[in-house]
Protein backbone atom coordinates (compact mmCIF):
# COMPACT_ATOMS: atom_id res chain seq x y z
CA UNK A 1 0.00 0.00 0.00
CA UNK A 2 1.08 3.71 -0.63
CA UNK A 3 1.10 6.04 2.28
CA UNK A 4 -0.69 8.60 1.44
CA UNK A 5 2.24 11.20 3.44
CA UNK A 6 3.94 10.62 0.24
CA UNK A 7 1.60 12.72 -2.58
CA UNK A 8 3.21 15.02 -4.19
CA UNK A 9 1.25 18.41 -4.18
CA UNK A 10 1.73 22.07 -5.76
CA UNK A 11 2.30 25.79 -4.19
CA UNK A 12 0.94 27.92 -5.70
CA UNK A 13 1.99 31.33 -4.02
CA UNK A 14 0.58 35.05 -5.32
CA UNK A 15 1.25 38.04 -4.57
CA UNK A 16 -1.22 41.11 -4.06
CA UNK A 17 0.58 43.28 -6.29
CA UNK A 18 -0.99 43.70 -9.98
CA UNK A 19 -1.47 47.31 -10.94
CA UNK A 20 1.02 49.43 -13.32
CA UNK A 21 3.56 46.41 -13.16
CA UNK A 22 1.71 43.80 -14.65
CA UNK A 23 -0.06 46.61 -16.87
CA UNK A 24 3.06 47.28 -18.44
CA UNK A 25 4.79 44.10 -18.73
CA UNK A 26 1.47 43.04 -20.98
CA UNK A 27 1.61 46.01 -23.13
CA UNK A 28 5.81 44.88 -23.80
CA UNK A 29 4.31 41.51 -24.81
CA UNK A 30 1.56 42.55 -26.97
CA UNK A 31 4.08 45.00 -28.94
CA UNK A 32 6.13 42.27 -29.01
CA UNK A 33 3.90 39.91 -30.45
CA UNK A 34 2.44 42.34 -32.95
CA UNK A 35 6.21 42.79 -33.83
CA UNK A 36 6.24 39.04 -34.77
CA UNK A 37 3.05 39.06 -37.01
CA UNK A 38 3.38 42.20 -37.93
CA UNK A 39 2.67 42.18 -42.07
CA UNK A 40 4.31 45.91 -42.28
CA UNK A 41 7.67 47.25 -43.21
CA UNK A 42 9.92 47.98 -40.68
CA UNK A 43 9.54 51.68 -40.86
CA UNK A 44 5.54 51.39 -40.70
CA UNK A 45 6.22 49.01 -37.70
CA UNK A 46 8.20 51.67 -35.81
CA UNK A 47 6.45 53.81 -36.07
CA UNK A 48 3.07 52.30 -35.01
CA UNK A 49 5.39 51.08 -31.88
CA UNK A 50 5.96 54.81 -31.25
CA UNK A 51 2.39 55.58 -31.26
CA UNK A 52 1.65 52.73 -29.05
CA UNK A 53 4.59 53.68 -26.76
CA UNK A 54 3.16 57.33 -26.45
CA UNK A 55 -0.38 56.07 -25.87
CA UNK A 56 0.63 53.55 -23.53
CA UNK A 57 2.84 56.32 -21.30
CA UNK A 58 -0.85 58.57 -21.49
CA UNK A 59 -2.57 55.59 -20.11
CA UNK A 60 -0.02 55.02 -17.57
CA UNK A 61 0.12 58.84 -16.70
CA UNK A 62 -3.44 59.31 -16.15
CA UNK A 63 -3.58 56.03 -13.96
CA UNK A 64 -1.18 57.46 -11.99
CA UNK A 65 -2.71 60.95 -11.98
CA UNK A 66 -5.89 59.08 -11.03
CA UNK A 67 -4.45 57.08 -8.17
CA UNK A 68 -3.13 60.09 -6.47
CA UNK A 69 -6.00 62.16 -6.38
CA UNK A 70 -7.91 58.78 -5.08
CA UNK A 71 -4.65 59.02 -2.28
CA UNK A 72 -5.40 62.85 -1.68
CA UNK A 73 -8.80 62.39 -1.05
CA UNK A 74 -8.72 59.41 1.22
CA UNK A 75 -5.98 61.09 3.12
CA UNK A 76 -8.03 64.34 3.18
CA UNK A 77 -10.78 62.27 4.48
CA UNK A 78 -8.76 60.34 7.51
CA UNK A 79 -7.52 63.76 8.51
CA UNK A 80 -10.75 65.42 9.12
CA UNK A 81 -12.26 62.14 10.86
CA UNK A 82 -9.02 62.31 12.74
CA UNK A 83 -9.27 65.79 13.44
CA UNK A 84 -12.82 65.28 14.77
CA UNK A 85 -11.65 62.79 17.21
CA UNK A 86 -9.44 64.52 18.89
CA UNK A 87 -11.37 67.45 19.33
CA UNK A 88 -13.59 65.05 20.87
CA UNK A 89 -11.20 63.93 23.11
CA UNK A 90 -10.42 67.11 24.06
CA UNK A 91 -13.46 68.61 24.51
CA UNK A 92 -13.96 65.73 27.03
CA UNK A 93 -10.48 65.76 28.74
CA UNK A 94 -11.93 69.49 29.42
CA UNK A 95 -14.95 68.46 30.80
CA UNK A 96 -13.06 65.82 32.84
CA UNK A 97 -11.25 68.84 34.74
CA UNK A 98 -13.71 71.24 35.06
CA UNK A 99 -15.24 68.79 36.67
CA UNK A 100 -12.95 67.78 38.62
CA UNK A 101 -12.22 71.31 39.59
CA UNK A 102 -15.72 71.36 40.72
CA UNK A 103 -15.81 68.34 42.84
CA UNK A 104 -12.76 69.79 44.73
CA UNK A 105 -14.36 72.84 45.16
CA UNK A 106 -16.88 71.07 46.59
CA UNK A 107 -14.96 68.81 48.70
CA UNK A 108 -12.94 71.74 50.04
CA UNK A 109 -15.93 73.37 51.13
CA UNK A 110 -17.63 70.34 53.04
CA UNK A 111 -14.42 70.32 54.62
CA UNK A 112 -14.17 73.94 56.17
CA UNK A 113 -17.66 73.10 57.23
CA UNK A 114 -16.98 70.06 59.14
CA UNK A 115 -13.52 71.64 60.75
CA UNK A 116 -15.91 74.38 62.19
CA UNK A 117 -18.53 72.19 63.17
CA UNK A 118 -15.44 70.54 64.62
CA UNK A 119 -14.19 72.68 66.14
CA UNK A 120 -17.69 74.65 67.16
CA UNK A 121 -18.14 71.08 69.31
CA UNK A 122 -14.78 71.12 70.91
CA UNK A 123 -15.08 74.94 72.15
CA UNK A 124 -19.08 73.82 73.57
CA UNK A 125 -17.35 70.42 74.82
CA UNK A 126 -15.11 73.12 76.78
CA UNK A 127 -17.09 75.44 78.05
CA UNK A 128 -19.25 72.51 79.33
CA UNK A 129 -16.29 70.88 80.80
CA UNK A 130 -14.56 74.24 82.55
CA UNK A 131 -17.47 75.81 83.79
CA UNK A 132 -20.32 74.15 85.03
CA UNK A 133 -23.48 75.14 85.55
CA UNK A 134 -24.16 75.35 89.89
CA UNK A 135 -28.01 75.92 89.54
CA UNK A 136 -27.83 72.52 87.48
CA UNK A 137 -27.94 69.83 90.39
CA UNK A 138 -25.88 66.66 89.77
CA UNK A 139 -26.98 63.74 88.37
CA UNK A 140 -27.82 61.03 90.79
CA UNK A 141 -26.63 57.37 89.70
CA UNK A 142 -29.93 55.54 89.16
CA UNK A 143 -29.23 51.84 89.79
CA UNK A 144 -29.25 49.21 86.61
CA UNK A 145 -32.54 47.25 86.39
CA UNK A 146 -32.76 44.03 87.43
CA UNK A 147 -30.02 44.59 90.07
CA UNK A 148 -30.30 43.74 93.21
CA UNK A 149 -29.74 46.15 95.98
């Protein structure tokens, strides 16, 4: 029996390229086949290679012509969209601070509050505490329920 590890089998390999390359490289073929079966005289020939020559450099001109201003637009195109991002991005880094600005603000002031509320308690806890009241008669210690006594 043949293991079937052994069947030979083809690559076949191609490249994305196409375009002016393979544009030109058939117009050198045709010219050179219509050299071949060409029924003209050799003068008539050249000159009708000339002609083809010139045409084929206008065709190749205006592709060219044609790609870039397909490239200038695109580009034109990525740069606003690109342009419009960032000013997005910027408009919210903005609004990121400001708002964070804000919330300090805020912060800051809750915070002055509760120091003087702070410290409002601390100067009552003193005055309490230093100078007590003699009208006020003392507290009597009341016993704990359920405690015998």
């Amino acid at each position: 029996m043949r293991d079937h590890d052994e069947t030979p089998y083809i690559v076949i390999e191609r490249e994305g390229g196409g375009g002016i390359g393979s544009f030109i490289l058939g117009a050198l073929v045709g010219a050179g086949l219509a050299l071949l079966f060409a029924p003209k005289s050799g003068e008539e020939t050249q000159e009708e290679i000339k002609t083809r020559a010139i045409k084929l450099k206008d065709v190749a001109q205006e592709r060219v012509r044609d790609a870039q201003h397909n490239l200038e637009g695109r580009l034109a195109t990525a740069r606003e969209h690109l342009q419009a991002r960032v000013e997005t991005v910027r408009d919210a880094v903005d609004s990121g601070r400001q708002a964070a600005i804000d919330a300090r603000g805020d912060l800051e002031r809750k915070l002055e509050r509760s120091k003087a509320a702070y410290r409002a308690g601390i100067e009552a806890a003193r005055e309490v505490g230093a100078d007590p009241d003699p009208e006020t008669p003392a507290e009597e210690e009341a016993p704990e329920e359920g405690a015998e006594g």
